[in-house]
PDB file of N, CA and C in Angstrom:
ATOM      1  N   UNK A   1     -42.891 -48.313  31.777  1.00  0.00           N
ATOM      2  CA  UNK A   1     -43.767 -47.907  32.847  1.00  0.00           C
ATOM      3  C   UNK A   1     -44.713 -49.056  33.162  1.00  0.00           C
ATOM      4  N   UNK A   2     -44.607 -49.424  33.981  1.00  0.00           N
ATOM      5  CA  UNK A   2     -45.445 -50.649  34.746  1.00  0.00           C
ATOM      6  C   UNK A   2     -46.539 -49.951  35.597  1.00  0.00           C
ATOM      7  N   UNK A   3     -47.920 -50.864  35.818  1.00  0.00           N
ATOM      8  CA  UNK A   3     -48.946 -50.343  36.369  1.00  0.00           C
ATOM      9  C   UNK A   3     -49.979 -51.535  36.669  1.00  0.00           C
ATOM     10  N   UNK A   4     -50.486 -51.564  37.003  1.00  0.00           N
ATOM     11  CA  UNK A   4     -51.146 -52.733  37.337  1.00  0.00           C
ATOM     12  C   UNK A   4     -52.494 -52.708  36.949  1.00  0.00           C
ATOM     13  N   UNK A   5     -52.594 -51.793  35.924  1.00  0.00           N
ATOM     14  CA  UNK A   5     -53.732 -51.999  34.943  1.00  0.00           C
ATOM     15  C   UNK A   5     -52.992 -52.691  33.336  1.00  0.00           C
ATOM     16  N   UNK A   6     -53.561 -53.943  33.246  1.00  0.00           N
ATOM     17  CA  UNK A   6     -53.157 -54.148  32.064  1.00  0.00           C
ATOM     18  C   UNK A   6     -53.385 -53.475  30.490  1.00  0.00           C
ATOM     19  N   UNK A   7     -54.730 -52.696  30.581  1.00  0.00           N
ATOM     20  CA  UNK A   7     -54.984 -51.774  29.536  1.00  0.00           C
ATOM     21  C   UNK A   7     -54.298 -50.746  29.240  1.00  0.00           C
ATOM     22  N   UNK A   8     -53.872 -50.101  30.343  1.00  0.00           N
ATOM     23  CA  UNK A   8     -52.729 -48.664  30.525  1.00  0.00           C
ATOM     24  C   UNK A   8     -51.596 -49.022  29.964  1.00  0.00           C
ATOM     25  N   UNK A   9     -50.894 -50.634  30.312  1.00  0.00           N
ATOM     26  CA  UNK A   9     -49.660 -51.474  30.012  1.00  0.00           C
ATOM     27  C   UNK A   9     -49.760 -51.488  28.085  1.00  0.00           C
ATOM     28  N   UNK A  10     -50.688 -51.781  28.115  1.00  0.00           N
ATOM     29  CA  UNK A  10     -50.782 -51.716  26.176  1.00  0.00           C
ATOM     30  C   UNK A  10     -51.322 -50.597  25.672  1.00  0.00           C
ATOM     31  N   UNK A  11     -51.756 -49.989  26.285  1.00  0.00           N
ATOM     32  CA  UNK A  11     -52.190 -48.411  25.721  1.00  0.00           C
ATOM     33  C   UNK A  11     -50.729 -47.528  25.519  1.00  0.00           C
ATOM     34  N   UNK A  12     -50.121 -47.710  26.731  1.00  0.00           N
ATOM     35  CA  UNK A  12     -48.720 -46.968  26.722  1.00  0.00           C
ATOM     36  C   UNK A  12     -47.811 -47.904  25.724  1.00  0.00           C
ATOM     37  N   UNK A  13     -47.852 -48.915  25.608  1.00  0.00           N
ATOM     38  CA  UNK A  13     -46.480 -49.549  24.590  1.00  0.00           C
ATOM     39  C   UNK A  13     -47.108 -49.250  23.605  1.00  0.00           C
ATOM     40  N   UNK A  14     -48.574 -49.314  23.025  1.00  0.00           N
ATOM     41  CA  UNK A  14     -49.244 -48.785  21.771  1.00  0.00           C
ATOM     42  C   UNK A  14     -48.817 -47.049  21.554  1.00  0.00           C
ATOM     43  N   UNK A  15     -48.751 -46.601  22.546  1.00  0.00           N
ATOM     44  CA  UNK A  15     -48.333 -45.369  22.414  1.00  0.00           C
ATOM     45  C   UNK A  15     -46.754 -44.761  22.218  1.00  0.00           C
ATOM     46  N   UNK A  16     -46.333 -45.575  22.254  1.00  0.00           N
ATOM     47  CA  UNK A  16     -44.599 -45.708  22.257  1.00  0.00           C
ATOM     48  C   UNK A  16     -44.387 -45.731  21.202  1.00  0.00           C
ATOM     49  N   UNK A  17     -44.696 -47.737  20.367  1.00  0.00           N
ATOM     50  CA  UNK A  17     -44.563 -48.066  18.572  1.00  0.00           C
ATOM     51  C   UNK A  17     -45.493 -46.798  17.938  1.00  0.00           C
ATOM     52  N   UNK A  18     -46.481 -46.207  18.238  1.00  0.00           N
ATOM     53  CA  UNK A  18     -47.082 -45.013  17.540  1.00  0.00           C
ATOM     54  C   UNK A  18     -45.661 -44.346  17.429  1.00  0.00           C
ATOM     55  N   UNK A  19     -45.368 -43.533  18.016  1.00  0.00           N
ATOM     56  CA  UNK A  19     -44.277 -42.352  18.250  1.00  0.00           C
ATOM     57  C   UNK A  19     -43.078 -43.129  17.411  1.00  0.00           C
ATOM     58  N   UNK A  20     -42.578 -44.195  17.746  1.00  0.00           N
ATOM     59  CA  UNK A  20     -41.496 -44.310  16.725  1.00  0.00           C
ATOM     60  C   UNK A  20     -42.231 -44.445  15.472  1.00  0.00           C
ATOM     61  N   UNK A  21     -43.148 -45.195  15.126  1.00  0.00           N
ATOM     62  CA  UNK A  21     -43.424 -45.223  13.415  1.00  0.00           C
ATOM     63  C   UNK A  21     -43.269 -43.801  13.113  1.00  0.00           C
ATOM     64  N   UNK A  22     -44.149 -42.526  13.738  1.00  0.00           N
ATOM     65  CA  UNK A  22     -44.424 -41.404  13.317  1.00  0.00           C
ATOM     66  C   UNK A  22     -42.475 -40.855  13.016  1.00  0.00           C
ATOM     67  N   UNK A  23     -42.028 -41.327  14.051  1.00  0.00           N
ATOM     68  CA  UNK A  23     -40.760 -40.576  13.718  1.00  0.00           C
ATOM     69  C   UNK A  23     -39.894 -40.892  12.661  1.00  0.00           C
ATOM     70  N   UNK A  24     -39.883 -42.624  12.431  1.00  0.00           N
ATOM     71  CA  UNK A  24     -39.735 -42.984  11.229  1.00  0.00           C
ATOM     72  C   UNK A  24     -40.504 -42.733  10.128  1.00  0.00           C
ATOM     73  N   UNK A  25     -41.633 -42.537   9.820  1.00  0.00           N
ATOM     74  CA  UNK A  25     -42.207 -41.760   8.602  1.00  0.00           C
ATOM     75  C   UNK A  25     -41.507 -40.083   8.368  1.00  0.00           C
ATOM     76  N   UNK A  26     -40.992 -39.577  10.144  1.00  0.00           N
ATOM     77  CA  UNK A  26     -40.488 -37.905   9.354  1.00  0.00           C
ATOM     78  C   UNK A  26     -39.335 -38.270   8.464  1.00  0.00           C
ATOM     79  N   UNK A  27     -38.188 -38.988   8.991  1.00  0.00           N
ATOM     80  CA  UNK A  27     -36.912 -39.503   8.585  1.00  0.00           C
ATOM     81  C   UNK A  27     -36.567 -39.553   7.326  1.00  0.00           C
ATOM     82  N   UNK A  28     -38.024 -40.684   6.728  1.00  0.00           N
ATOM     83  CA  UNK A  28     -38.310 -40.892   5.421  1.00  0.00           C
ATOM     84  C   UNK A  28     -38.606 -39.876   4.876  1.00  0.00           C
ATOM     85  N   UNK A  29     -39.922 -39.247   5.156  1.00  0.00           N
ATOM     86  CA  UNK A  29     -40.163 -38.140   4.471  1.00  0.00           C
ATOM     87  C   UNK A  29     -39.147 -36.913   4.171  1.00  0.00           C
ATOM     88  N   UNK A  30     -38.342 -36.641   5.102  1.00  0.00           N
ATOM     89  CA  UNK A  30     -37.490 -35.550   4.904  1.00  0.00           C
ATOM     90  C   UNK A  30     -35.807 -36.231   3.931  1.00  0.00           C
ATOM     91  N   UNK A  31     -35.882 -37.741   4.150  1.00  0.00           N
ATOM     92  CA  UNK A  31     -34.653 -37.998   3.349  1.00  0.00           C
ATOM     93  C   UNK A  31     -35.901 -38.113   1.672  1.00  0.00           C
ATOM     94  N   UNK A  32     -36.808 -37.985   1.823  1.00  0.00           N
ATOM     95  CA  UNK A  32     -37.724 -38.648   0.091  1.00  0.00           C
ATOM     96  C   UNK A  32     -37.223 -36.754  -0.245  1.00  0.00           C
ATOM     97  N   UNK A  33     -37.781 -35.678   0.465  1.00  0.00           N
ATOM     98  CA  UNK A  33     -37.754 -34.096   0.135  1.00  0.00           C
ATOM     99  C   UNK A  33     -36.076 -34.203   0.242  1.00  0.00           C
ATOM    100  N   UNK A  34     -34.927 -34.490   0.911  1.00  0.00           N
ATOM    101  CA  UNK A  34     -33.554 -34.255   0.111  1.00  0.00           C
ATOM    102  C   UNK A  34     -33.570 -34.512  -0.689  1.00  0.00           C
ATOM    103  N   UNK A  35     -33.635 -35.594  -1.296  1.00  0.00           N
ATOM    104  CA  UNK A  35     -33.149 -36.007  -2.308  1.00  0.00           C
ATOM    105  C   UNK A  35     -33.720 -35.286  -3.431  1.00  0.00           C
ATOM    106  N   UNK A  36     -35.350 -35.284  -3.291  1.00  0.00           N
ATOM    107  CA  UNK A  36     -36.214 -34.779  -4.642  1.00  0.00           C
ATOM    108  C   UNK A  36     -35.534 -33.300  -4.739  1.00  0.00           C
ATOM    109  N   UNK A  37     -35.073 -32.559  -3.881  1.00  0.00           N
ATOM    110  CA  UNK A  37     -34.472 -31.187  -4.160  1.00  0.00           C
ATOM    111  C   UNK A  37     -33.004 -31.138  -4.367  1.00  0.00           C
ATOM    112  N   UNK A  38     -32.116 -32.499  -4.259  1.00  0.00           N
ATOM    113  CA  UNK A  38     -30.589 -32.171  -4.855  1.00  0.00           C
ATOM    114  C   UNK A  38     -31.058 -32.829  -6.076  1.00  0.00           C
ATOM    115  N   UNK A  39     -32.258 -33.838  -6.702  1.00  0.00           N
ATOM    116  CA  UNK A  39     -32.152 -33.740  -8.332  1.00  0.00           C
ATOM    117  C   UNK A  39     -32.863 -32.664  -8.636  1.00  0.00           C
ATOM    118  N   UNK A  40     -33.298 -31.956  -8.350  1.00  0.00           N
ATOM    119  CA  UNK A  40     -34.042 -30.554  -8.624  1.00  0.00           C
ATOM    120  C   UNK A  40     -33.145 -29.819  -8.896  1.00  0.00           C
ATOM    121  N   UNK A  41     -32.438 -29.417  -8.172  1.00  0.00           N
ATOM    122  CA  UNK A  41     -30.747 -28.505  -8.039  1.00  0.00           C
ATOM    123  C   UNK A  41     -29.982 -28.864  -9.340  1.00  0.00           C
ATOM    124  N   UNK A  42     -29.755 -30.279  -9.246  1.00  0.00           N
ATOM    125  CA  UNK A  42     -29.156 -31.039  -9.757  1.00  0.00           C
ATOM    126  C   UNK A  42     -29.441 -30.882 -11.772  1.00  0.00           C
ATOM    127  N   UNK A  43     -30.700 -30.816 -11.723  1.00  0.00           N
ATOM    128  CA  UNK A  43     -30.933 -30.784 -12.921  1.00  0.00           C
ATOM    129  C   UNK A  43     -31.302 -29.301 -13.636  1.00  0.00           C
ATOM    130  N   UNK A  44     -31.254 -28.319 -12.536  1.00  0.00           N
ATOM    131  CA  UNK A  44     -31.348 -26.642 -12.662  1.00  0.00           C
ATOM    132  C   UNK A  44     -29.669 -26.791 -13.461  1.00  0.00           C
ATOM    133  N   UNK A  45     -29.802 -25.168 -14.322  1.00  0.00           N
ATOM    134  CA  UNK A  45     -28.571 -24.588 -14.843  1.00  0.00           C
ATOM    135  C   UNK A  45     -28.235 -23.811 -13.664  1.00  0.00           C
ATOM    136  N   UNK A  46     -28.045 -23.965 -12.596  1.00  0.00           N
ATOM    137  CA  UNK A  46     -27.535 -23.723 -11.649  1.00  0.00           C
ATOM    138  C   UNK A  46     -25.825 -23.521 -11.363  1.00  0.00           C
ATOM    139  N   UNK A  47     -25.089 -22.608 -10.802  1.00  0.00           N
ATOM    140  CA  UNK A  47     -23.805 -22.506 -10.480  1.00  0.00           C
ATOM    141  C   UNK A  47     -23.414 -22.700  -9.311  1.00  0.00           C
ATOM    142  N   UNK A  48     -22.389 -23.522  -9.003  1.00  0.00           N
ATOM    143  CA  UNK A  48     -22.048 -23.849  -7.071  1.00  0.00           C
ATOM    144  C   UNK A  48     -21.366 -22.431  -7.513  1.00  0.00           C
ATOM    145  N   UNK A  49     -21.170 -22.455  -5.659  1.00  0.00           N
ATOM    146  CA  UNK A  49     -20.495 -21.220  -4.982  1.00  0.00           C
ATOM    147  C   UNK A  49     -18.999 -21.163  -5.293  1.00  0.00           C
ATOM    148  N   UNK A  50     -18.462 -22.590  -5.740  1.00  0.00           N
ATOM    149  CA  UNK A  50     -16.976 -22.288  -5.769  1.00  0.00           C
ATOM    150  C   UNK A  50     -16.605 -21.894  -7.112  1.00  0.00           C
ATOM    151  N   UNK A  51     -17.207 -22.073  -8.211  1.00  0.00           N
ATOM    152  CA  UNK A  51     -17.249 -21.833  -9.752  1.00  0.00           C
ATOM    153  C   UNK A  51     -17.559 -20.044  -9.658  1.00  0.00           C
ATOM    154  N   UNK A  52     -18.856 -19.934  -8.940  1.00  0.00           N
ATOM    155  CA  UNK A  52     -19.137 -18.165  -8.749  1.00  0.00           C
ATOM    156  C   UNK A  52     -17.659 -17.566  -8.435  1.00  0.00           C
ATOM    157  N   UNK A  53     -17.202 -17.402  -7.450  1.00  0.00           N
ATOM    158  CA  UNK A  53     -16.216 -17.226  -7.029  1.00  0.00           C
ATOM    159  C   UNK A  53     -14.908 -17.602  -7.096  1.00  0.00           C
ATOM    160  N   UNK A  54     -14.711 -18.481  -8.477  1.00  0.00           N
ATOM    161  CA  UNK A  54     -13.411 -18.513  -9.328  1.00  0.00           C
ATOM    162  C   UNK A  54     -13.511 -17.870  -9.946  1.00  0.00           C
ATOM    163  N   UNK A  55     -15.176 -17.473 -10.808  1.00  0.00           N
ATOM    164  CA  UNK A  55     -15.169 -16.483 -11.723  1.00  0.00           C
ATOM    165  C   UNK A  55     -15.070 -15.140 -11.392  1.00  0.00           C
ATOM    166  N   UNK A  56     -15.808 -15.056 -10.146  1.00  0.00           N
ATOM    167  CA  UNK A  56     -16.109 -13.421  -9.768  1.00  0.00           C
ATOM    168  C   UNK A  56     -14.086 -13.092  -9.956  1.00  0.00           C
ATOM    169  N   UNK A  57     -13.143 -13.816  -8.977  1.00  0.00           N
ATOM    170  CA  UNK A  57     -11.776 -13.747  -9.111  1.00  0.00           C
ATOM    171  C   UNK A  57     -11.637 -13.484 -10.642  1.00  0.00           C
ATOM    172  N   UNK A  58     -11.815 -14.164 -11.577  1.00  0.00           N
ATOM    173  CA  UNK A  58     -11.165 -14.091 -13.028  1.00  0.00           C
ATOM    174  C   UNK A  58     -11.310 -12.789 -13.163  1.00  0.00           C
ATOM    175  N   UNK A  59     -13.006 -11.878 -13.042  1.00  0.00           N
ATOM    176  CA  UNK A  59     -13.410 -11.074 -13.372  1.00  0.00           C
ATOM    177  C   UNK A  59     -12.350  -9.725 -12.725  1.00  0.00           C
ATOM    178  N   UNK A  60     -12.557  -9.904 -11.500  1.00  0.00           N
ATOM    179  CA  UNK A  60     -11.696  -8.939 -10.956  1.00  0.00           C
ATOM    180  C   UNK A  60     -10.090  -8.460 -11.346  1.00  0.00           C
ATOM    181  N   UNK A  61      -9.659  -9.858 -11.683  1.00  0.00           N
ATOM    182  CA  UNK A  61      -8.542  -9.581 -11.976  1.00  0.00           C
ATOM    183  C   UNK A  61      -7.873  -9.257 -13.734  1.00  0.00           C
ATOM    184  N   UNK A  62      -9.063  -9.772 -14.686  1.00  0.00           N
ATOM    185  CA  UNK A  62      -9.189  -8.929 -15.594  1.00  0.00           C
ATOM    186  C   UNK A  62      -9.433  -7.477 -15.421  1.00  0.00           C
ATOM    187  N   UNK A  63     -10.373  -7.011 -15.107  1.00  0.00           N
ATOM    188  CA  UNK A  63     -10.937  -5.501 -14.776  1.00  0.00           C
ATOM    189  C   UNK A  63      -9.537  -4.543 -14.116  1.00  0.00           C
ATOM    190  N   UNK A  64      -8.605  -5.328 -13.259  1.00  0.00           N
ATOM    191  CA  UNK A  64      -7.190  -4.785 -12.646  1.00  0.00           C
ATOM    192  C   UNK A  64      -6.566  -4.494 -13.964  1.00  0.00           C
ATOM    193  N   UNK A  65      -6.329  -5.881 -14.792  1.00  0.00           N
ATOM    194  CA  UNK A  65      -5.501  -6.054 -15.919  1.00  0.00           C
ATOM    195  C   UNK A  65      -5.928  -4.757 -17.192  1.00  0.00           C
ATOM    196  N   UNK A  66      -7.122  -4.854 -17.221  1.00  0.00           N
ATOM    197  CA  UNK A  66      -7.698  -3.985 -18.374  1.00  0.00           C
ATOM    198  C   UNK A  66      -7.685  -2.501 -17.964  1.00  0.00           C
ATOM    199  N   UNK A  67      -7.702  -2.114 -16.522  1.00  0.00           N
ATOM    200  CA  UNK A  67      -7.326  -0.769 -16.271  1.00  0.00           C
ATOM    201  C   UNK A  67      -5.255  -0.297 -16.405  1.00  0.00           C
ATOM    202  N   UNK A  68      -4.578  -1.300 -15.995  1.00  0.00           N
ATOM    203  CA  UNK A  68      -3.497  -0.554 -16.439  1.00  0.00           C
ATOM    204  C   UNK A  68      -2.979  -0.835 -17.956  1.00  0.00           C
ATOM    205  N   UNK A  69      -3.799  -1.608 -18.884  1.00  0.00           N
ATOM    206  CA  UNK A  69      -3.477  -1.520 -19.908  1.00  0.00           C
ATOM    207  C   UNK A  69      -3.878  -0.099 -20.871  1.00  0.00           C
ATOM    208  N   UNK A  70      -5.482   0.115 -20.473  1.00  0.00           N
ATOM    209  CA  UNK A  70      -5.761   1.335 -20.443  1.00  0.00           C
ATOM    210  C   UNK A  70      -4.734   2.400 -20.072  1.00  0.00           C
ATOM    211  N   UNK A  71      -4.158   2.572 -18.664  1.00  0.00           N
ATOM    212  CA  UNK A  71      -3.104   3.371 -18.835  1.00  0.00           C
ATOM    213  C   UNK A  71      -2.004   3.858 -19.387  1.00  0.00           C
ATOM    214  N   UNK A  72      -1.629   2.345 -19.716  1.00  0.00           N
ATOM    215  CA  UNK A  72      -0.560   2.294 -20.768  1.00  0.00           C
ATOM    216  C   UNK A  72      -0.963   2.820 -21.810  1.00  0.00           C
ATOM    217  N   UNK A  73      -2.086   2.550 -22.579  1.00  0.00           N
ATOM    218  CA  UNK A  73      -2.435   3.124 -23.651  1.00  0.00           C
ATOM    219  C   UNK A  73      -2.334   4.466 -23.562  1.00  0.00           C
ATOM    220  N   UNK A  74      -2.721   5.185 -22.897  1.00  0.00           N
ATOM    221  CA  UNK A  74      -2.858   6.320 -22.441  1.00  0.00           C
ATOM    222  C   UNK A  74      -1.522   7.808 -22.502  1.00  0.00           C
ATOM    223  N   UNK A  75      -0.788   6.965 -21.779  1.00  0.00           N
ATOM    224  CA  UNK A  75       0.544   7.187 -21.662  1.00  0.00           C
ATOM    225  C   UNK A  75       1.312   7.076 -23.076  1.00  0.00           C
ATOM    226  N   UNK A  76       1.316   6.052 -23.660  1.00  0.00           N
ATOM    227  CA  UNK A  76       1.647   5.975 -25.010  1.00  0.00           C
ATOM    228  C   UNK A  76       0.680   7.094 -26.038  1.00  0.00           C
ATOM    229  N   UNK A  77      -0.198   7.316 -25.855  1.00  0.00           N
ATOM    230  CA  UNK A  77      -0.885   8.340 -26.829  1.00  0.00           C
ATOM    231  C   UNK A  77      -0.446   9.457 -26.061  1.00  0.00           C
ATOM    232  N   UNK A  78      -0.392   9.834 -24.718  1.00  0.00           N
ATOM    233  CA  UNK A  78      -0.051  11.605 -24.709  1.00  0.00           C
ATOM    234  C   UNK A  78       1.639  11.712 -25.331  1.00  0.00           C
ATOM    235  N   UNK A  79       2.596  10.173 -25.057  1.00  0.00           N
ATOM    236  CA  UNK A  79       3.646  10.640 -25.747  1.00  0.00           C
ATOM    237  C   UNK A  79       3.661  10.482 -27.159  1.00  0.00           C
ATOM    238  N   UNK A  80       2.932  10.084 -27.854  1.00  0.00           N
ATOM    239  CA  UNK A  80       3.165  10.383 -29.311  1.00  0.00           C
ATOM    240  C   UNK A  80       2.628  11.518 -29.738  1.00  0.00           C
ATOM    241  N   UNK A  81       1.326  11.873 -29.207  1.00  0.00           N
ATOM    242  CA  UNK A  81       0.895  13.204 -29.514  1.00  0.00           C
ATOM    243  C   UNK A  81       1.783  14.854 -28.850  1.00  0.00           C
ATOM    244  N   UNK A  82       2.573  14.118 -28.017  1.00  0.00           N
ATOM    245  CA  UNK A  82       2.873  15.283 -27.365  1.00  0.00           C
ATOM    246  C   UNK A  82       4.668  15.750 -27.578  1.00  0.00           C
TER     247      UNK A  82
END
C-alpha cells in the first residue's frame, strides 16, 4: 500500500513484520505444545486404539469360545447323568 505519507509507508510495513513475527511465534508455540504432549502421551501407560481393539476382538472371541464350550460341557453332563 503506497501513500504519500512516508510515516503511514513505515507504520504499515511495521505493521505487516508485526503480524508475521506474531504468526510465527503461534507456529512455534503450537509445534513447542505438540510435541510437549506426544512426550506426555508418549511417556503415559497409555494404549493406542489399534492394540484396544485387537484386544477388545481377542476378548470377544474368547467369550464366543468359552460359551460353546460351556455348552458342550453341559451337554456332556445331562448325558452322563441322564
Amino acid at each position: 500500500m503506497q501513500t504519500q505519507n512516508p510515516i503511514l509507508d513505515q507504520l504499515a510495513k511495521a505493521m505487516t513484520e508485526a503480524a508475521g513475527a506474531a504468526d510465527g511465534v503461534r507456529k512455534e508455540a503450537e509445534t513447542m505444545m505438540k510435541s510437549q504432549l506426544q512426550r506426555l502421551l508418549a511417556d503415559s501407560d497409555l494404549v493406542q486404539r489399534e492394540e484396544f481393539e485387537a484386544v477388545q476382538e481377542m476378548a470377544a472371541k474368547a467369550r464366543t469360545e468359552n460359551d460353546q464350550l460351556k455348552a458342550r460341557i453341559e451337554a456332556l453332563e445331562a448325558k452322563l447323568s441322564g
